[in-house]
Protein backbone atom coordinates (compact mmCIF):
# COMPACT_ATOMS: atom_id res chain seq x y z
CA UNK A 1 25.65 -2.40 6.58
CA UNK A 2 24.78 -4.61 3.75
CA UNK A 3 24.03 -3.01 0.47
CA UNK A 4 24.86 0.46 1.70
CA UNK A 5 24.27 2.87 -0.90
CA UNK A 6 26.41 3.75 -3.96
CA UNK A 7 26.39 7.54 -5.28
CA UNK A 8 28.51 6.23 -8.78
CA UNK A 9 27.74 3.72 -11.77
CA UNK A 10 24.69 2.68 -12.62
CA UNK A 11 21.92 1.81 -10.41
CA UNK A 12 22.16 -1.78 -10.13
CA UNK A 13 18.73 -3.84 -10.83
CA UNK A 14 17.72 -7.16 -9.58
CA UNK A 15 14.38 -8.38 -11.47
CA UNK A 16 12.58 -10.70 -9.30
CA UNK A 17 9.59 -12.28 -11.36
CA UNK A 18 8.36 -15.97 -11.08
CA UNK A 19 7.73 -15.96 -14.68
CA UNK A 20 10.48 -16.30 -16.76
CA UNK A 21 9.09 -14.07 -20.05
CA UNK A 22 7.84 -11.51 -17.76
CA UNK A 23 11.60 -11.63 -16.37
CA UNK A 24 13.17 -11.32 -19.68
CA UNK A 25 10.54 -8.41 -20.64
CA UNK A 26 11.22 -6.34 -17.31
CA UNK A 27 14.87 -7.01 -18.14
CA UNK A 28 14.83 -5.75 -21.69
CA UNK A 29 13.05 -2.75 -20.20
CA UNK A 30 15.49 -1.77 -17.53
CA UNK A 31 18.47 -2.07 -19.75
CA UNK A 32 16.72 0.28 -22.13
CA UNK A 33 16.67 2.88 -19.64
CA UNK A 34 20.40 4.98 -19.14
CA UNK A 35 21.81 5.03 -16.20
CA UNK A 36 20.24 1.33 -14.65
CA UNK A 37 21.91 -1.95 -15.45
CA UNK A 38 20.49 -5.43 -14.84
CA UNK A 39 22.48 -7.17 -11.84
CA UNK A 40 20.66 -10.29 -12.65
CA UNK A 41 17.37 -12.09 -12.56
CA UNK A 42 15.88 -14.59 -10.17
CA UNK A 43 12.51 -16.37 -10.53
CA UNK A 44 11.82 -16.76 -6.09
CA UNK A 45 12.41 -15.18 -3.28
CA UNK A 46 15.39 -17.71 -2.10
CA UNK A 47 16.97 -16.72 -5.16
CA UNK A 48 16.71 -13.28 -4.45
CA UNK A 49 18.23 -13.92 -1.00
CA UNK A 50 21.27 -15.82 -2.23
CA UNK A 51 21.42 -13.32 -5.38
CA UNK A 52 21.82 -10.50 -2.46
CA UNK A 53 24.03 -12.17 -0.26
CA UNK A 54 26.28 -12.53 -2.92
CA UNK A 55 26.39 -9.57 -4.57
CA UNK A 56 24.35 -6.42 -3.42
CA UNK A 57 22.26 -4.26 -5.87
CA UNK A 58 20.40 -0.54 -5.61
CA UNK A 59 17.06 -1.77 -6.65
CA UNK A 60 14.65 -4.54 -6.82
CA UNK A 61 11.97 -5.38 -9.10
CA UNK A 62 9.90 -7.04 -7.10
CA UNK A 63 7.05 -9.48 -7.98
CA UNK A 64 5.01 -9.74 -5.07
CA UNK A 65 3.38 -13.30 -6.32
CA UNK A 66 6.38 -15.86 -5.72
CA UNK A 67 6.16 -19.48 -5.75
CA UNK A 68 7.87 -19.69 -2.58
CA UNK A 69 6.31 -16.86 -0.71
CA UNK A 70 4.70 -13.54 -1.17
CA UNK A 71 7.12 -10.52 -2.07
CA UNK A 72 6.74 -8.72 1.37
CA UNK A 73 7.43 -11.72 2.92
CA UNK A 74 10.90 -11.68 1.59
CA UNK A 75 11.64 -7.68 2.18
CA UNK A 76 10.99 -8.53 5.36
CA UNK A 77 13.62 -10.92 5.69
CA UNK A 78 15.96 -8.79 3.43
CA UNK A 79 15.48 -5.90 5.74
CA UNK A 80 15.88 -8.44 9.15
CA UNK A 81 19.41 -9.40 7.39
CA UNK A 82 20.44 -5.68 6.74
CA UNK A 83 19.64 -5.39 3.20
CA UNK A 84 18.74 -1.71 2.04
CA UNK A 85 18.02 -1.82 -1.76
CA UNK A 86 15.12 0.29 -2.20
CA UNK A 87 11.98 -1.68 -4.30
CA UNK A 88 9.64 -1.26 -7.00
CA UNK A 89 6.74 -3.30 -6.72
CA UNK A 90 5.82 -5.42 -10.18
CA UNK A 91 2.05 -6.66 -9.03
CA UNK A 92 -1.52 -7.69 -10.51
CA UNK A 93 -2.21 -6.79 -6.68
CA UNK A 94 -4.47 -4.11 -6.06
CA UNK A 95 -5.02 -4.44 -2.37
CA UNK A 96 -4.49 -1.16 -0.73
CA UNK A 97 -3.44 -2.69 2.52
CA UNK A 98 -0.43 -4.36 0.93
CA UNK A 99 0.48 -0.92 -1.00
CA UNK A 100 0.69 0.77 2.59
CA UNK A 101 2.81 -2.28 4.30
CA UNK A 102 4.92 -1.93 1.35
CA UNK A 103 5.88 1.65 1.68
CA UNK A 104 6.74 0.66 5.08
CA UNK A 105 9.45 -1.48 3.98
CA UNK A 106 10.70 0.73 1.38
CA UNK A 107 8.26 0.15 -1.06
CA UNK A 108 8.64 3.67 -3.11
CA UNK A 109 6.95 2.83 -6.37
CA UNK A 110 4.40 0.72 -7.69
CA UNK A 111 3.26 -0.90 -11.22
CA UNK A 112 0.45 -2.39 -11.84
CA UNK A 113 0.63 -5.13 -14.47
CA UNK A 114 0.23 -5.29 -17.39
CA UNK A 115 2.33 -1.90 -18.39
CA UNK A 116 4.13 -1.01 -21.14
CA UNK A 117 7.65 0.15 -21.41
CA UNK A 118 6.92 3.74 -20.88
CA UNK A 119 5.39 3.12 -17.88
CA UNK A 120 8.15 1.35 -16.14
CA UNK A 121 10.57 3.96 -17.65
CA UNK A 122 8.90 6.60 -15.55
CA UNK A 123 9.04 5.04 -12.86
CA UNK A 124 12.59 4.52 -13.41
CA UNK A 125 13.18 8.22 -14.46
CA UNK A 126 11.51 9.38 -11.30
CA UNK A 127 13.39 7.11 -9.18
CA UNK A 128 17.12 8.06 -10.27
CA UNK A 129 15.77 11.51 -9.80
CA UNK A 130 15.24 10.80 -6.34
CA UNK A 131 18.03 8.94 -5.72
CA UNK A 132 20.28 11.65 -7.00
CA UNK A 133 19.08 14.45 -4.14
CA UNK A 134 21.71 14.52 -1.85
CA UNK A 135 22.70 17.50 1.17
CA UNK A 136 20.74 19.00 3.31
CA UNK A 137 17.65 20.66 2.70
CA UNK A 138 17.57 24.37 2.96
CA UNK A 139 13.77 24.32 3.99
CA UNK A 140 10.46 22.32 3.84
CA UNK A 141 10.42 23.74 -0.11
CA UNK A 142 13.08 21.63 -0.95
CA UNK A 143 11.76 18.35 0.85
CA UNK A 144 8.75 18.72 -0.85
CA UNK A 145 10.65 18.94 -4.01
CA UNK A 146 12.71 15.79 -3.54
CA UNK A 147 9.93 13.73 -2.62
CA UNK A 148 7.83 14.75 -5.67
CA UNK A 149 10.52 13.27 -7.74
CA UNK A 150 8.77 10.40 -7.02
CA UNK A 151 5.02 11.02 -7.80
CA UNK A 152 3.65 10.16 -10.98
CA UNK A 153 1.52 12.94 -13.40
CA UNK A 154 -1.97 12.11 -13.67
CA UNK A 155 -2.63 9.78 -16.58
CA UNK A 156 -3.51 11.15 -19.81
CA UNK A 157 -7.41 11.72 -20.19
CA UNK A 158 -8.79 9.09 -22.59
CA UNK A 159 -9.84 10.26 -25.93
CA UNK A 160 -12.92 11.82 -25.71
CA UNK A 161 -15.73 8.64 -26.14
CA UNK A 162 -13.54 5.96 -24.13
CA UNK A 163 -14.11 5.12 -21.06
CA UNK A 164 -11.67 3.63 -18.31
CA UNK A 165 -14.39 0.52 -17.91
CA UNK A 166 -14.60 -0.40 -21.37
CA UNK A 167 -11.47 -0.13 -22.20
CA UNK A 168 -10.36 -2.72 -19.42
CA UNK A 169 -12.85 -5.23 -20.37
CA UNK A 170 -11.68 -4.62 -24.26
CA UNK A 171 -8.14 -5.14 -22.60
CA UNK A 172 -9.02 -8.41 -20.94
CA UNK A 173 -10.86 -9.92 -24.03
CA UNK A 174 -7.82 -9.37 -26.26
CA UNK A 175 -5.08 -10.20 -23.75
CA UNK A 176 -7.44 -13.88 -23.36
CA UNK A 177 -7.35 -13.93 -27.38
CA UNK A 178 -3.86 -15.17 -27.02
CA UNK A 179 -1.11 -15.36 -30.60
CA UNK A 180 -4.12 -16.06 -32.46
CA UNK A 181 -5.79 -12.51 -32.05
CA UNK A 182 -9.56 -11.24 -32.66
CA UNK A 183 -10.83 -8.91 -34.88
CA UNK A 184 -13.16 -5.66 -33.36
CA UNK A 185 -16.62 -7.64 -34.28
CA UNK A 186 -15.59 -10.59 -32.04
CA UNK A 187 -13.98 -8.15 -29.19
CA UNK A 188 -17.38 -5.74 -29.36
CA UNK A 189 -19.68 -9.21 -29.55
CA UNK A 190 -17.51 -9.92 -26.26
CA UNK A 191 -17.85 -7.04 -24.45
CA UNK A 192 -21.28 -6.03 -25.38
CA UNK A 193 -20.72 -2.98 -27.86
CA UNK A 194 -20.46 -2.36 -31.30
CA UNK A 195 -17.67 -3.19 -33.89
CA UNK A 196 -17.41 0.08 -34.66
CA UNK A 197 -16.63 0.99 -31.03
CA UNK A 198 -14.44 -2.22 -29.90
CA UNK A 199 -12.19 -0.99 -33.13
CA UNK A 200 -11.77 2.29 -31.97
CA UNK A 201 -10.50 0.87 -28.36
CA UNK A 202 -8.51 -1.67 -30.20
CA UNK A 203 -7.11 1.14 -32.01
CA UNK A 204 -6.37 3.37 -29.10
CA UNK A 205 -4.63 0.27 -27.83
CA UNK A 206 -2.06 -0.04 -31.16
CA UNK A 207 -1.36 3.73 -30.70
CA UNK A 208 -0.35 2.75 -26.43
CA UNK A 209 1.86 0.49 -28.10
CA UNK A 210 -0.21 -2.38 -26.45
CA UNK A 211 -1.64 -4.17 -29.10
CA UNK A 212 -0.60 -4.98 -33.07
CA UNK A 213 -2.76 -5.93 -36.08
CA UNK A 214 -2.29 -7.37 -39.42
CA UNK A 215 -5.00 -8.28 -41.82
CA UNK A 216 -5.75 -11.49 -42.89
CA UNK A 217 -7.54 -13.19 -45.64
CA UNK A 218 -10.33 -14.93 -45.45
CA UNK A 219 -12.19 -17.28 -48.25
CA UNK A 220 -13.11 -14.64 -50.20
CA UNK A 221 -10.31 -12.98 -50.57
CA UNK A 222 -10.92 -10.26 -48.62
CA UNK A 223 -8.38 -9.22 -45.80
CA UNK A 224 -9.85 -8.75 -41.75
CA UNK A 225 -8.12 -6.58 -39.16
CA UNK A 226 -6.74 -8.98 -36.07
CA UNK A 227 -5.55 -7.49 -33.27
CA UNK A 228 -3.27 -9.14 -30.91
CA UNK A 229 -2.03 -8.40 -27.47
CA UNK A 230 1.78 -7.33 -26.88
CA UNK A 231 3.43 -8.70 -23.88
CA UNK A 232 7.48 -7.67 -25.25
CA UNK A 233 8.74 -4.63 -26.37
């Protein structure tokens, strides 16, 4: 069988993402992680199909947005041509029907971009502890157990006074800001709240490890908070 699994080394990572400083990001993230190595990193799904005929890996990163096809499109093929790396799913895509077909073709995580580095290091975490159960189950208990390795915690509650809505469309407005930033009066003018409020989201975002800011000086002399979005780690 192609691929068949490994149970020494590291887990072997192929990042497949069309865009090549989301690539280099996702790659910087896995190697940060002990106990996964980057196999290499392709930018389509033909790519990924040569990449994998060549040389098999334990995991895929999988965009599912591909210039040359969508990313289920291509596990299907990989699974067709006996390919059994096991996939994490690297998406904007929030379609629930897509999430299900997924898991049906070994789909077992998902992460919804953006995310930061401690998100895709749980998923990581979660997934080596899976990988590592091995035997055979004394009783439904231990089932249960192995496939909890593999479901995320509830997120942490907001601070008390932010709300999940708010904070996406504060989110959106800085990420569209681009290198050149915006300071909290231009985010709340944005977004319809006060300064006061759109800093303390901004903030909350610098704390995630999302966002940076630096003051700057205006004409008088006086320096002005910018935030700016991070894409790298």
């Amino acid at each position: 069988m192609i691929g068949a699994r490994r149970t020494d080394g590291p887990i072997r990572v192929l990042v497949v993402e069309d865009d090549p400083v989301a690539a280099d990001a996702h790659a910087l993230y896995v190697e940060r992680v002990p106990g996964f190595a980057v196999a290499g990193t392709v930018h389509s799904g033909g790519e990924a199909q040569r990449h994998l005929d060549r040389s098999p890996v334990d995991l895929l990163l999988l965009d599912l947005y591909l210039p040359d096809g969508h990313g289920l499109q291509l596990l299907r093929s990989l699974r067709a041509a006996g390919h059994r790396a096991d996939v994490i799913a690297v998406t904007s895509a929030r379609d629930l029907a897509v999430v299900r077909e997924g898991v049906s073709l070994g789909v077992v995580q998902y992460v919804l971009k953006p995310f930061s580095f401690a998100t895709l290091r749980d998923r990581l975490v979660r997934y080596a502890e899976f990988r590592a159960t091995a035997g055979e189950a004394s009783g439904q208990d231990e089932v249960d157990r192995a496939l909890s390795a593999l479901r995320s915690p509830q997120p942490a509650a907001l601070p008390k006074g932010l709300s999940g809505p708010t904070l996406e469309a504060v989110t959106g407005v800085l990420r569209r800001s681009g290198a050149q930033g915006i300071t909290a009066s231009a985010a709340g003018d944005e977004v319809g709240i006060s300064r006061i409020t759109a800093r303390r989201y901004l903030e909350h975002l610098v704390g995630a490890g999302r966002a940076e800011r630096s003051p700057q000086y205006g004409q008088i002399g006086r320096p002005e908070l910018f935030y700016r979005w991070l894409r790298l780690p």
